[in-house]
C-alpha atoms as a PDB file:
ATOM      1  CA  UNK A   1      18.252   6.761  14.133  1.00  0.00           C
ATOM      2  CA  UNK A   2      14.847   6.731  13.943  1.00  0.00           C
ATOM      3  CA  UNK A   3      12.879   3.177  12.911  1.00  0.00           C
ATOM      4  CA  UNK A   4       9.747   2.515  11.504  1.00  0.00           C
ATOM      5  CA  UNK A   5       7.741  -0.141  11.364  1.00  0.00           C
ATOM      6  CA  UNK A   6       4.403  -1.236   9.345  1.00  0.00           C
ATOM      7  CA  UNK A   7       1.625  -3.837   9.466  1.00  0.00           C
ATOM      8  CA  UNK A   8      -2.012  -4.525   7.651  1.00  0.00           C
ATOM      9  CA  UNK A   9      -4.233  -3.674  10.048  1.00  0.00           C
ATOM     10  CA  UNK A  10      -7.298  -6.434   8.601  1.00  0.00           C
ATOM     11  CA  UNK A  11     -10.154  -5.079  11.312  1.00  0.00           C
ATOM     12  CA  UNK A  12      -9.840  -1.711   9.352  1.00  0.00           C
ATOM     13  CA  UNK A  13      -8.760  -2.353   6.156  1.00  0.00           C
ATOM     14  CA  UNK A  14      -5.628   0.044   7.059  1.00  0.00           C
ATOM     15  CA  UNK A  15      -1.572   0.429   6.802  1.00  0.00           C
ATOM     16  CA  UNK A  16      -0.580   1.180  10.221  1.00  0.00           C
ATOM     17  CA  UNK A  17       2.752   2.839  10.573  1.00  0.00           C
ATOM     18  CA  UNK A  18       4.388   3.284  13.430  1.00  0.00           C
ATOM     19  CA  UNK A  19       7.551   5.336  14.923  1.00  0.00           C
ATOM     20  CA  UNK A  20       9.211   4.499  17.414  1.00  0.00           C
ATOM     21  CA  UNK A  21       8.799   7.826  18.942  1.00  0.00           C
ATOM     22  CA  UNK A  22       5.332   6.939  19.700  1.00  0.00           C
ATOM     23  CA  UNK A  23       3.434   8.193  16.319  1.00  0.00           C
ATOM     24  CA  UNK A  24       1.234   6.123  14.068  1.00  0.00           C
ATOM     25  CA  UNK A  25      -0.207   7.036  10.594  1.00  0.00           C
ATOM     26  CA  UNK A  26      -3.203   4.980   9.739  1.00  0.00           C
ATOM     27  CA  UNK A  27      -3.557   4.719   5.797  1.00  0.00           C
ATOM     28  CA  UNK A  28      -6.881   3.747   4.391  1.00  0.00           C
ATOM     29  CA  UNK A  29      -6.868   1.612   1.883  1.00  0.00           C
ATOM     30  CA  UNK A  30     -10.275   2.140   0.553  1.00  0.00           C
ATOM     31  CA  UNK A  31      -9.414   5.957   0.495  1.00  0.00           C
ATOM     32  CA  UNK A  32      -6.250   5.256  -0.923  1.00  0.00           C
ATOM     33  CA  UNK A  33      -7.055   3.619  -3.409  1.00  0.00           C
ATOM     34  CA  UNK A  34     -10.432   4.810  -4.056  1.00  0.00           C
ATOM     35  CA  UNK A  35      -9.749   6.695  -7.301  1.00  0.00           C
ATOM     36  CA  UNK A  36      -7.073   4.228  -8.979  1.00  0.00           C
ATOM     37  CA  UNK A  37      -7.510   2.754 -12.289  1.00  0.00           C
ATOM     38  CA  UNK A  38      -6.957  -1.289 -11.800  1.00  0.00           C
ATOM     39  CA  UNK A  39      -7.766  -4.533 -13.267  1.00  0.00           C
ATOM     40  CA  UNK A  40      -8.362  -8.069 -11.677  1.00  0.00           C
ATOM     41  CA  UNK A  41      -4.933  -8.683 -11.493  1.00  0.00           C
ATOM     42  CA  UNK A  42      -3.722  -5.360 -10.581  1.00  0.00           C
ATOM     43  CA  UNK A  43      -6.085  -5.229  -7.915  1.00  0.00           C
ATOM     44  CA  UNK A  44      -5.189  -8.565  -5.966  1.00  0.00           C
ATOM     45  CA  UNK A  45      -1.177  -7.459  -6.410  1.00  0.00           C
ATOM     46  CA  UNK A  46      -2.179  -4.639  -4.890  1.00  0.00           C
ATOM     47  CA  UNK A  47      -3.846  -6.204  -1.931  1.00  0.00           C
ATOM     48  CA  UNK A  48      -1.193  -8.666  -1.489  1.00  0.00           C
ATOM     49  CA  UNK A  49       1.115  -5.819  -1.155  1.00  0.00           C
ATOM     50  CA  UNK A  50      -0.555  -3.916   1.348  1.00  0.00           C
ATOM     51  CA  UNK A  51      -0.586  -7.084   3.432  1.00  0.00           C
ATOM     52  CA  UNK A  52       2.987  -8.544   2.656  1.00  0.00           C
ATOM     53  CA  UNK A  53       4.654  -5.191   2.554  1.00  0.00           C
ATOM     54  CA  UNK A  54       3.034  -3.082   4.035  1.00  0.00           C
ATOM     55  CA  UNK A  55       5.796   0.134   4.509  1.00  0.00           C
ATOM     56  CA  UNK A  56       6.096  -0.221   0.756  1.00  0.00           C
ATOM     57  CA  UNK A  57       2.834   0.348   0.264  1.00  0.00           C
ATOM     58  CA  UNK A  58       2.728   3.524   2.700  1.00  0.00           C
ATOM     59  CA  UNK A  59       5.602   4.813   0.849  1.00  0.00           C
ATOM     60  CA  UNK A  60       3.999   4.970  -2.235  1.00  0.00           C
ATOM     61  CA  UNK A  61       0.571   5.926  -1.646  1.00  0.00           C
ATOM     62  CA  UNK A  62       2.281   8.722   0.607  1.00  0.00           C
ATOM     63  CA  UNK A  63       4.960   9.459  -2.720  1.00  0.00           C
ATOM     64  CA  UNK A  64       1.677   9.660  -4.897  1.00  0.00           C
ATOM     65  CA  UNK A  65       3.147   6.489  -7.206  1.00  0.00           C
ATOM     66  CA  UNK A  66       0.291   4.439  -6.149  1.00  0.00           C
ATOM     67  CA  UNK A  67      -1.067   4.590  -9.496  1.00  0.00           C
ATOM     68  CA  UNK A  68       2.451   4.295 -11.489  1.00  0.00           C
ATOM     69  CA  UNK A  69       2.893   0.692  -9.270  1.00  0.00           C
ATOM     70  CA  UNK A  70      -0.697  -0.574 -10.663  1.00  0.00           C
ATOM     71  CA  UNK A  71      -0.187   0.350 -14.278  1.00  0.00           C
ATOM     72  CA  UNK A  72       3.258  -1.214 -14.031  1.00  0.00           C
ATOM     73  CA  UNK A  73       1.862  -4.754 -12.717  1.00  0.00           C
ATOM     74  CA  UNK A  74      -0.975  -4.417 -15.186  1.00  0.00           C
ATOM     75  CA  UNK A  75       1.696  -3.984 -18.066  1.00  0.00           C
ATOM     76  CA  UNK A  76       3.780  -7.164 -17.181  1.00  0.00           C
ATOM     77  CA  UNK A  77       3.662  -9.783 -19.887  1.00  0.00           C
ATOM     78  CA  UNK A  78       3.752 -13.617 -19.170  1.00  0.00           C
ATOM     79  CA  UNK A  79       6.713 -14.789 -20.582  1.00  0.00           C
END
């Protein structure tokens, strides 16, 4: 079994994953997110989840749904 694990890397504004067979993928998340589409509020969700989960944020801005996650938060109504 193979385990990964990910953290917010603050000095580089980055996801860093690492395996524990000795790789690391650094995601930036001014690249990454360069070209979305977000609002106030979609952007600081997005920022919080880069730095409270940050595999689930590697997962989908490797998957591509990067963009699919921000319009969803932006199309949340207050109840």
């Amino acid at each position: 079994m193979r385990f990964i694990y990910a953290e917010y890397n603050m000095y580089h504004n980055s996801v860093d994953v690492t395996t524990f067979d000795g790789y690391i993928l650094r995601i930036d998340c001014n690249v990454a997110e360069d070209r979305l589409r977000t609002t106030p509020r979609s952007q600081c969700a997005l920022d919080a989840l880069a730095i409270d989960e940050p595999l689930e944020y590697a997962r989908l801005t490797l998957d591509g749904n990067l963009q699919i996650w921000v319009d969803a938060e932006d199309d949340l109504e207050i109840w």
